[in-house]
N, C-alpha and C. Protein backbone atom coordinates (compact mmCIF):
# COMPACT_ATOMS: atom_id res chain seq x y z
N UNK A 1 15.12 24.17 2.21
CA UNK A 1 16.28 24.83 2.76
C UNK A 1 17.24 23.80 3.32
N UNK A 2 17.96 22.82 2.50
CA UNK A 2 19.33 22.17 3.00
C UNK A 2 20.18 22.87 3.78
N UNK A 3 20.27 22.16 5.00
CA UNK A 3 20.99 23.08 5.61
C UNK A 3 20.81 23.88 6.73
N UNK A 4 19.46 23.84 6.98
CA UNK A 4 18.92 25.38 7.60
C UNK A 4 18.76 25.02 9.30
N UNK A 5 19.50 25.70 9.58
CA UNK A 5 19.06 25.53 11.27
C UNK A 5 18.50 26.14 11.97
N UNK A 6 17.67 25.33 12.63
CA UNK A 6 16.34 25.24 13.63
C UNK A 6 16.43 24.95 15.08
N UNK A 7 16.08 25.96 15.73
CA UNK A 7 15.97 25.87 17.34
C UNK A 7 15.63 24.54 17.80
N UNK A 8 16.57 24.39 18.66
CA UNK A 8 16.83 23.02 19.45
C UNK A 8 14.72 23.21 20.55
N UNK A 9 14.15 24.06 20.69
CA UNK A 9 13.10 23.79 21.02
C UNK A 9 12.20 23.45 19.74
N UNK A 10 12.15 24.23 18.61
CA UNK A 10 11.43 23.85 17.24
C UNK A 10 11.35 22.17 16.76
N UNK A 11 13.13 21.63 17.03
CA UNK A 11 13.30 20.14 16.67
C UNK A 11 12.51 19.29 17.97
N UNK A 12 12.72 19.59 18.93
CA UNK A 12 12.34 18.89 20.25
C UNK A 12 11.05 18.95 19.97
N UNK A 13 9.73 19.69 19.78
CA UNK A 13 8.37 20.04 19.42
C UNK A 13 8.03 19.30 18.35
N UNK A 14 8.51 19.05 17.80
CA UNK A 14 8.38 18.43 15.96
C UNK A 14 8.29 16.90 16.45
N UNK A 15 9.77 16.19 17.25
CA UNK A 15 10.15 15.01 17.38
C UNK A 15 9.59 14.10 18.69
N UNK A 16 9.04 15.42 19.16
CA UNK A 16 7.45 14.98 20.22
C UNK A 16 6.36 14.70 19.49
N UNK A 17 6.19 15.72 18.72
CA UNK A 17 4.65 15.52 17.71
C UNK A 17 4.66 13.66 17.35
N UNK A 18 5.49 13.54 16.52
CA UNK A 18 5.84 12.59 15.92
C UNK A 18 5.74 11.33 16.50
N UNK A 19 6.57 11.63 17.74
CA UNK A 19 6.29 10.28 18.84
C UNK A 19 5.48 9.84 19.38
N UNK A 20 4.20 11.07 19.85
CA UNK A 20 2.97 10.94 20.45
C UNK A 20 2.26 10.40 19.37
N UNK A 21 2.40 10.76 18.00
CA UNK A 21 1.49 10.78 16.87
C UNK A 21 1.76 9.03 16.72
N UNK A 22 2.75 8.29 16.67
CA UNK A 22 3.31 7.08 16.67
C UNK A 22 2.56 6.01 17.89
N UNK A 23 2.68 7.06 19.07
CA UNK A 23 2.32 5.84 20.10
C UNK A 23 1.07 5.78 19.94
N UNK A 24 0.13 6.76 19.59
CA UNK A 24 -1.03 6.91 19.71
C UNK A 24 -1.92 5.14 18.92
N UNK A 25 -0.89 5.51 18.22
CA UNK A 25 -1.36 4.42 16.45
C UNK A 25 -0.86 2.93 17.23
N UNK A 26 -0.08 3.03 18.31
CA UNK A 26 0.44 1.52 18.27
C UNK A 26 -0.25 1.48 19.39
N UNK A 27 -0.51 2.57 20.38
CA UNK A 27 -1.24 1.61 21.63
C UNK A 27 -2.77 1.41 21.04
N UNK A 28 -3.18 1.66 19.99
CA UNK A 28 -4.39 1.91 19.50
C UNK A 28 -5.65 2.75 19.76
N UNK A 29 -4.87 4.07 20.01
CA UNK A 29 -6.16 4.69 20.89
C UNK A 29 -6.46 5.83 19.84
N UNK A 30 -7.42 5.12 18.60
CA UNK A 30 -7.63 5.49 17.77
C UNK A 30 -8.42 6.95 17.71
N UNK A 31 -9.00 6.77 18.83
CA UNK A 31 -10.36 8.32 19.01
C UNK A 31 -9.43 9.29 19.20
N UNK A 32 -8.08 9.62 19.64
CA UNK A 32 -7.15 10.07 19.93
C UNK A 32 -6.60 10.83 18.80
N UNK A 33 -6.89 10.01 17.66
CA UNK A 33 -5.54 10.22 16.46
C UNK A 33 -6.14 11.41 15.45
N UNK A 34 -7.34 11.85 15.69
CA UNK A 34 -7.68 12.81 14.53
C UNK A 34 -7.26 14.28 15.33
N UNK A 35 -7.13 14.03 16.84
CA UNK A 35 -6.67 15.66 17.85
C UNK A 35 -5.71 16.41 17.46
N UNK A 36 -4.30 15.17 16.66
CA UNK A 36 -3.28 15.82 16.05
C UNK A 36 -3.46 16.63 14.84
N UNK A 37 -4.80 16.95 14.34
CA UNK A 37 -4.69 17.42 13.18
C UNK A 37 -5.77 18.79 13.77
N UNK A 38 -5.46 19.53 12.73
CA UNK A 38 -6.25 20.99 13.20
C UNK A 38 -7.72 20.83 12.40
N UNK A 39 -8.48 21.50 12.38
CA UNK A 39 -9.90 21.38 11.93
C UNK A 39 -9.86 21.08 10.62
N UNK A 40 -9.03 22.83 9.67
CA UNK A 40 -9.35 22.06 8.38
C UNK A 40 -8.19 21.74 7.95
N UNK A 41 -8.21 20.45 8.02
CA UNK A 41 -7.17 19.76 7.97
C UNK A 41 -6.70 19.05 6.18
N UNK A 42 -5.43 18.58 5.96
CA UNK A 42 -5.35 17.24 4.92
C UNK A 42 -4.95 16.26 5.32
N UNK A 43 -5.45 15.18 4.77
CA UNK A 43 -4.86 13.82 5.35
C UNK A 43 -4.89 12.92 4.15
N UNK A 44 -3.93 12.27 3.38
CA UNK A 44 -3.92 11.64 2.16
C UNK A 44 -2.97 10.68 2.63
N UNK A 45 -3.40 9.38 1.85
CA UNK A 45 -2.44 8.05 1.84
C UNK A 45 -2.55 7.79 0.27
N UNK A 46 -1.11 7.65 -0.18
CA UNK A 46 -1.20 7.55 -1.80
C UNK A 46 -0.21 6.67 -2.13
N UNK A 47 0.19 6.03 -3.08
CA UNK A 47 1.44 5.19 -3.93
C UNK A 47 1.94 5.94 -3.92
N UNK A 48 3.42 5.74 -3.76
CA UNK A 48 4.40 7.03 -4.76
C UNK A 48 4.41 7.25 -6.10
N UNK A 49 3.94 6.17 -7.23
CA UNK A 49 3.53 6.11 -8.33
C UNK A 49 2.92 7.23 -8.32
N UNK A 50 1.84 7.38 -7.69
CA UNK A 50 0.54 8.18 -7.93
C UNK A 50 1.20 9.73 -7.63
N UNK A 51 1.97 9.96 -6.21
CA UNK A 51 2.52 10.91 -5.88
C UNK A 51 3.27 11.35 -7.08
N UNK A 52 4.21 10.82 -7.75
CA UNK A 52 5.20 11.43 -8.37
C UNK A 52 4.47 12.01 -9.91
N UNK A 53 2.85 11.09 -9.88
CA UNK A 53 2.81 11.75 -11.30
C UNK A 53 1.72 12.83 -10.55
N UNK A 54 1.80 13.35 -9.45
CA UNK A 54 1.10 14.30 -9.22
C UNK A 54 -0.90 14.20 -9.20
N UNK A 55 -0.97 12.84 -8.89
CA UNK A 55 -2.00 12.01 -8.84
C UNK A 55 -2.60 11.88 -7.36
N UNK A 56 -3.99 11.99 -7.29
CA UNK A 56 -4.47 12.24 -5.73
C UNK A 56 -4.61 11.16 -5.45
N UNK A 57 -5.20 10.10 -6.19
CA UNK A 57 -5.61 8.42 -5.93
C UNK A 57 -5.13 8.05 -4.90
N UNK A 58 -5.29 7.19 -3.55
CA UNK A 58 -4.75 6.56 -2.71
C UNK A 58 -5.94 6.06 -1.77
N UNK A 59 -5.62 5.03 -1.22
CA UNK A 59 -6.67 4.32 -0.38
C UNK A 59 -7.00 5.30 0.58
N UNK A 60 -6.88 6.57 1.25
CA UNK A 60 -7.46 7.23 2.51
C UNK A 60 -7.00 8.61 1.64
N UNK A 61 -8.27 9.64 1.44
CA UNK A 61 -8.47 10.98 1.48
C UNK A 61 -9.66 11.63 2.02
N UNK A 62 -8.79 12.42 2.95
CA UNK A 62 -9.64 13.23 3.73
C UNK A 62 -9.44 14.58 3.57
N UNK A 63 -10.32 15.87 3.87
CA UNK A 63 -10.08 16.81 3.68
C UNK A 63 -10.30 17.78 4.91
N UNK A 64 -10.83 17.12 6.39
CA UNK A 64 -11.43 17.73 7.54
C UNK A 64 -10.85 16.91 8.52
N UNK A 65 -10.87 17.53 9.88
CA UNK A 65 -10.42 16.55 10.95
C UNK A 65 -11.88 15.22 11.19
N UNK A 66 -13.26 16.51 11.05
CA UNK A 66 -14.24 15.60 10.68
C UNK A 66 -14.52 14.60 9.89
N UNK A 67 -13.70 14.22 9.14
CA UNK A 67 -13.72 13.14 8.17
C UNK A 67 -13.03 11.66 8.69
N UNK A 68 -11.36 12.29 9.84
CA UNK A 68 -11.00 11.34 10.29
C UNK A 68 -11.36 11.41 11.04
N UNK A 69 -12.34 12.06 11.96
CA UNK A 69 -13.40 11.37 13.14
C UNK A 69 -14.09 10.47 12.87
N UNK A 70 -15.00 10.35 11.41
CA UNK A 70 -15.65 9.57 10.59
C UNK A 70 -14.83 8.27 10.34
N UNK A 71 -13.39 8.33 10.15
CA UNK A 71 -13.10 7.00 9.64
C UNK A 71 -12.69 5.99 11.02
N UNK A 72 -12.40 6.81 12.33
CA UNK A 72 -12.16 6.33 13.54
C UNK A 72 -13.96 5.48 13.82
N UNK A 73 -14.87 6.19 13.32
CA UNK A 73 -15.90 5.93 13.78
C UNK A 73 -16.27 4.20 13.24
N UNK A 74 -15.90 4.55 11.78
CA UNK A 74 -16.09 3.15 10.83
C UNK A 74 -15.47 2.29 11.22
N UNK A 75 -14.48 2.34 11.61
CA UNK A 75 -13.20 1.45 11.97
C UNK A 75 -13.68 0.56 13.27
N UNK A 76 -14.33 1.60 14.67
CA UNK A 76 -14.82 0.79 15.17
C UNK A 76 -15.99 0.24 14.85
N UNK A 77 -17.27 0.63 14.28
CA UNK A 77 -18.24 -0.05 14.21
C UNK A 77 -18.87 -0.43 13.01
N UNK A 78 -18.76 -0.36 11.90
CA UNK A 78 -18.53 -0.94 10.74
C UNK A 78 -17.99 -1.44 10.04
N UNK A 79 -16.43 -1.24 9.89
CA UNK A 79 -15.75 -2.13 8.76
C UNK A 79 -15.36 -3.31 9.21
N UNK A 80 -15.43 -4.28 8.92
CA UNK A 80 -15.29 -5.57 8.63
C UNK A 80 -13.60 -6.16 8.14
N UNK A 81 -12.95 -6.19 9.53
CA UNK A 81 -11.54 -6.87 9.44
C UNK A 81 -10.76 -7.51 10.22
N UNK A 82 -9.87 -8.43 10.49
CA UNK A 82 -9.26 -8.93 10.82
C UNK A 82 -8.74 -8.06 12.22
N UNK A 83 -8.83 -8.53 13.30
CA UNK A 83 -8.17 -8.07 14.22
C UNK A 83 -7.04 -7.91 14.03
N UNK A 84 -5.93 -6.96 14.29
CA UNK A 84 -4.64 -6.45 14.43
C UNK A 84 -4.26 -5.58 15.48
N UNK A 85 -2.82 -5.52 15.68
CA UNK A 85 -2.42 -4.54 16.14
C UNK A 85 -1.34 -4.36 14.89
N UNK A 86 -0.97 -2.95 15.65
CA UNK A 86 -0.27 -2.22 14.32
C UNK A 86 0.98 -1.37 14.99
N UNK A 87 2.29 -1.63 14.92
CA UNK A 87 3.36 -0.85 14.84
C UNK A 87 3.59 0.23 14.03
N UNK A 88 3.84 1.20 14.55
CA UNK A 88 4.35 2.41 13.43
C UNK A 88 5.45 3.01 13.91
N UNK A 89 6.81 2.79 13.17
CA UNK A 89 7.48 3.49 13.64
C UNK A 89 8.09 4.82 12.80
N UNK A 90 8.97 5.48 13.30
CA UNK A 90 9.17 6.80 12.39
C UNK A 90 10.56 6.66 12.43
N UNK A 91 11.25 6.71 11.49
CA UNK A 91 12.89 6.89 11.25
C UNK A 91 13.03 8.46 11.29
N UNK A 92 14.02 9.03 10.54
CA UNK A 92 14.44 10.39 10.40
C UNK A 92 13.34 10.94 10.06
N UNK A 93 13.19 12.02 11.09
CA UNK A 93 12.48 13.57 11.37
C UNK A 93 13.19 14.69 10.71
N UNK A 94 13.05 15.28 9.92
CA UNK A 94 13.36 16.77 9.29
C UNK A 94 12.56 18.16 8.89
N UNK A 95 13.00 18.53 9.65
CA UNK A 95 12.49 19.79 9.56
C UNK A 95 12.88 20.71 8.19
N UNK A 96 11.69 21.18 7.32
CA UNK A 96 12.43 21.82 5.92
C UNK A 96 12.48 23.08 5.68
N UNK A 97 11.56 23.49 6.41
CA UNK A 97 11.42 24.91 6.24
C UNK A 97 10.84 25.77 7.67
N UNK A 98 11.07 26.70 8.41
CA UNK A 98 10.06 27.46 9.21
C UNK A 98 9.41 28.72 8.59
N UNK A 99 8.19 28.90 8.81
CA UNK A 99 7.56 30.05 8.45
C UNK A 99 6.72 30.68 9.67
N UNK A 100 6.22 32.15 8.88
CA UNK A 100 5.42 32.54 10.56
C UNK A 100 4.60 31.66 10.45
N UNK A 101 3.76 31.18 9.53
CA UNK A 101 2.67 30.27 9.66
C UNK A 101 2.94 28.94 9.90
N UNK A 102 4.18 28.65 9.87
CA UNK A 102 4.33 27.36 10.34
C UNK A 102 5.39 26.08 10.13
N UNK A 103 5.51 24.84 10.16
CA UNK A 103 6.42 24.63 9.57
C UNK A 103 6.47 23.47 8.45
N UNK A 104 7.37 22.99 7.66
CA UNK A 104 7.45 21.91 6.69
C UNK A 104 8.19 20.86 7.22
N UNK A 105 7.78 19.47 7.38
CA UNK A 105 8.59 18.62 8.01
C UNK A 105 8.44 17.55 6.91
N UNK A 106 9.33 16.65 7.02
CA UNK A 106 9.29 15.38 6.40
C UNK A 106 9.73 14.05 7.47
N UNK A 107 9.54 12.69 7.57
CA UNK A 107 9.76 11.50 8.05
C UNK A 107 10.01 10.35 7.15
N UNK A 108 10.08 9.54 7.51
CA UNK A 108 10.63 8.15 6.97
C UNK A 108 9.74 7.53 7.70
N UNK A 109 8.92 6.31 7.46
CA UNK A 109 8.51 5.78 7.97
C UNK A 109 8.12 4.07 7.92
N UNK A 110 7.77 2.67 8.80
CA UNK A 110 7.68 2.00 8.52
C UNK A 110 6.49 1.57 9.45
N UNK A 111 5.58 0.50 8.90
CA UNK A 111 4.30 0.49 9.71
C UNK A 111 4.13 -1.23 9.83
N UNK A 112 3.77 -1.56 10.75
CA UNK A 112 4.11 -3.30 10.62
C UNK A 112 2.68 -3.81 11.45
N UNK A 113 1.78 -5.06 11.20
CA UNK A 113 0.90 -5.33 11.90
C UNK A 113 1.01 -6.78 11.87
N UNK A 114 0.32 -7.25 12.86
CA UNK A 114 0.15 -8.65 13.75
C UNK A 114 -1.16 -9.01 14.31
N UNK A 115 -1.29 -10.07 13.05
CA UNK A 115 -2.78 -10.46 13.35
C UNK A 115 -2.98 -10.99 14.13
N UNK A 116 -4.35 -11.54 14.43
CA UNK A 116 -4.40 -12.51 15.31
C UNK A 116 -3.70 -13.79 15.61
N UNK A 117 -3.23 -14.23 14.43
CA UNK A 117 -2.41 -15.43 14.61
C UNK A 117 -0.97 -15.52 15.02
N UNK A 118 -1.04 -14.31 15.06
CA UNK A 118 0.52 -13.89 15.57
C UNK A 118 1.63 -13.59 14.81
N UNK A 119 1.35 -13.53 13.21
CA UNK A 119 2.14 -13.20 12.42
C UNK A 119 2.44 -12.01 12.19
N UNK A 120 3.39 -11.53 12.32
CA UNK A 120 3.97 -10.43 11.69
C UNK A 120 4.23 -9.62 11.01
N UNK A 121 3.71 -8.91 9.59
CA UNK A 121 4.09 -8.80 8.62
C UNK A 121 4.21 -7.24 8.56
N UNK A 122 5.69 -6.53 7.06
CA UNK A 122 5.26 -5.37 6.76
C UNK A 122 3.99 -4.97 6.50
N UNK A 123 3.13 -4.02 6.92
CA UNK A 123 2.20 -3.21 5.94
C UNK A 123 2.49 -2.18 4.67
N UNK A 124 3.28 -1.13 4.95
CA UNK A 124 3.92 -0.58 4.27
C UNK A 124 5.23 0.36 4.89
N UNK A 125 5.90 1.12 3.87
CA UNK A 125 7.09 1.73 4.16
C UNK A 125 7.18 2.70 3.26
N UNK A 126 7.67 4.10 3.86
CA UNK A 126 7.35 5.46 2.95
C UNK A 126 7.94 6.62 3.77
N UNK A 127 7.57 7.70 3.16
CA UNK A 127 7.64 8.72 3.81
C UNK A 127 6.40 9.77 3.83
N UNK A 128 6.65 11.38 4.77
CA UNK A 128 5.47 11.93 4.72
C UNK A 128 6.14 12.95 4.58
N UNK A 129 5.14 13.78 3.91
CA UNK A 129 5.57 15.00 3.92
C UNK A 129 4.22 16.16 4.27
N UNK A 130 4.80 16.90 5.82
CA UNK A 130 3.81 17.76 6.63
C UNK A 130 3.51 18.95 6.60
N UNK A 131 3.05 19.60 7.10
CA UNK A 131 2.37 20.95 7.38
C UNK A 131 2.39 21.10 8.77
N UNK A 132 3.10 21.92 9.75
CA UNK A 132 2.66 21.59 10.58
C UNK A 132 2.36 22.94 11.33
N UNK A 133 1.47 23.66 12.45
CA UNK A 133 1.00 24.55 12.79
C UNK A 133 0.52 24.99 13.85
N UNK A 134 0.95 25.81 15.15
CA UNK A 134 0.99 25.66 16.30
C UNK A 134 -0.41 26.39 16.81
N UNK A 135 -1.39 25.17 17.11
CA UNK A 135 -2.97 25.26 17.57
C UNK A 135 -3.08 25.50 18.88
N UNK A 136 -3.13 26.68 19.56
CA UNK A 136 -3.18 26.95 20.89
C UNK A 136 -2.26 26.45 21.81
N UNK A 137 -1.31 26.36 21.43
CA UNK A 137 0.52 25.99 22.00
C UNK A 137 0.64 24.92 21.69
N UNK A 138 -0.43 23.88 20.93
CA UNK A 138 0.02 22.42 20.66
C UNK A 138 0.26 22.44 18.79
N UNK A 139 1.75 21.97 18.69
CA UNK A 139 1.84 21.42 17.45
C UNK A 139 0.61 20.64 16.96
N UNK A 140 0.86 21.03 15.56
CA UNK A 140 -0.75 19.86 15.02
C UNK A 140 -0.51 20.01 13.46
N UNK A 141 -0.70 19.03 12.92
CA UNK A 141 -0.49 18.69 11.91
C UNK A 141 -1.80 19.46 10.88
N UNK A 142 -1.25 20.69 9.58
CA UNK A 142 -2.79 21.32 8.71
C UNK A 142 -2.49 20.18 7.43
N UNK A 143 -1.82 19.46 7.09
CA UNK A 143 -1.79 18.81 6.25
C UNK A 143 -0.18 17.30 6.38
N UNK A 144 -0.50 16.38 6.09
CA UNK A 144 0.27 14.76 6.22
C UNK A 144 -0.24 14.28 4.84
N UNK A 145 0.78 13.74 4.09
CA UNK A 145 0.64 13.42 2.82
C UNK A 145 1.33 12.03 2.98
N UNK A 146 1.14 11.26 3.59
CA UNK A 146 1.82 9.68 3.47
C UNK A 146 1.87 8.97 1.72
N UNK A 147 3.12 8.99 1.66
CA UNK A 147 3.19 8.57 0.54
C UNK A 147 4.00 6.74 0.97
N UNK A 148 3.53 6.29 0.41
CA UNK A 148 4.35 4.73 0.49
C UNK A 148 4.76 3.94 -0.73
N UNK A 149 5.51 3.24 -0.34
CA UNK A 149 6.41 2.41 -1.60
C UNK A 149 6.21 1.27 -2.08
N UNK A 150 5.09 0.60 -0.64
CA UNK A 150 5.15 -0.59 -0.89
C UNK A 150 3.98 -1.14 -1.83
N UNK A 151 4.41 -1.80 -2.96
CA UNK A 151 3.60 -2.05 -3.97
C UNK A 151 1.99 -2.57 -3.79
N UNK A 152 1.99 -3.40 -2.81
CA UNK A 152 1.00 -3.91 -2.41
C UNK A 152 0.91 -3.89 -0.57
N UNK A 153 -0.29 -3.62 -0.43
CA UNK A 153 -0.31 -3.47 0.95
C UNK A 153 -0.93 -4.61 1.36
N UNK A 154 -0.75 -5.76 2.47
CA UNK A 154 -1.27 -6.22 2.95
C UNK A 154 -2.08 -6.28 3.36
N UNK A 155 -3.75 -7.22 3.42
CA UNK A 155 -4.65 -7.04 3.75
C UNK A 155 -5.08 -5.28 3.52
N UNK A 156 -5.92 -5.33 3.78
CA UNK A 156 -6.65 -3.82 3.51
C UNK A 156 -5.89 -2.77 5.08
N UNK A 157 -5.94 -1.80 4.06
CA UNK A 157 -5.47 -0.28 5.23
C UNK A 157 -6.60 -0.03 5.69
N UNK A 158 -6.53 -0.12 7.18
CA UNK A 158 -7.54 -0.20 8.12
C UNK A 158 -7.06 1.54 8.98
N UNK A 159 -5.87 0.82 9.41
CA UNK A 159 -5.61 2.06 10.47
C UNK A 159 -5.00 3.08 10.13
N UNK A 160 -5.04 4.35 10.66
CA UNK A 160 -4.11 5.39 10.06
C UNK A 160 -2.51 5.27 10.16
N UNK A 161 -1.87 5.74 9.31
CA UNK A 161 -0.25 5.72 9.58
C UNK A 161 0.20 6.46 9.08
């Protein structure tokens, strides 16, 4: 729906989600980050390659909030990587559609990490496209489809974005 206007509380709710969902990822308080999503949840990280030919392939698919409890879990005590921190920021927020069940949003996004040595680098840059669904008065994400552009991702995708 180009065009369509949305209650100045609907945008304010959305562009909170988003921000909390952002800081969460950069202050790193990873046990945190699966709350934004409702139980049965989606959570996919894919190429846009893959996206556009309608292809599920991508380094992170999940299908439960339990799953990204599982990968918060690995992250701290199993996988094997390079210390980082990780920037995520979000450009333009849009809202696409409202329904009773909920709403359609899209973002822009760019995600940047800094290893230990102090370097800097992109990780990737993309957009998402959401689901989003109001869980006992809290916005929460039933499905996030991160799609990204960047051909190659640096070092391995560790953290969510």
């Amino acid at each position: 729906m180009d065009g369509a206007v949305f209650s100045t509380d609907q945008k304010a709710r959305v562009d909170d989600l988003y921000a909390r969902y952002a800081e969460t990822i950069c202050d790193g308080d990873l046990e945190a980050w699966p709350d934004f999503f409702i139980e049965d949840c989606r959570y996919h990280v894919r190429p846009r390659g893959n996206h556009e030919r309608g292809q599920l392939l991508g380094p992170i698919y999940s299908e439960s909030r339990g799953a990204l409890v599982d990968r918060v879990l690995a992250i701290r005590k199993s996988m094997v990587y390079m210390p980082r921190a990780v920037c995520y920021v979000v450009g333009t927020i849009r809202i696409v559609e409202a329904r009773d069940d909920g709403l359609t949003a899209r973002s822009m996004f760019s995600a940047y990490h800094t290893l230990e040595t102090g370097d800097s680098e992109v990780l990737m840059v993309g957009r998402t496209f959401d689901e989003l669904v109001d869980d006992d008065g809290a916005l929460k994400f039933r499905e996030r489809i991160v799609v990204f552009d960047t051909e190659r991702v640096p070092g391995a995708l560790v953290f969510p974005v």
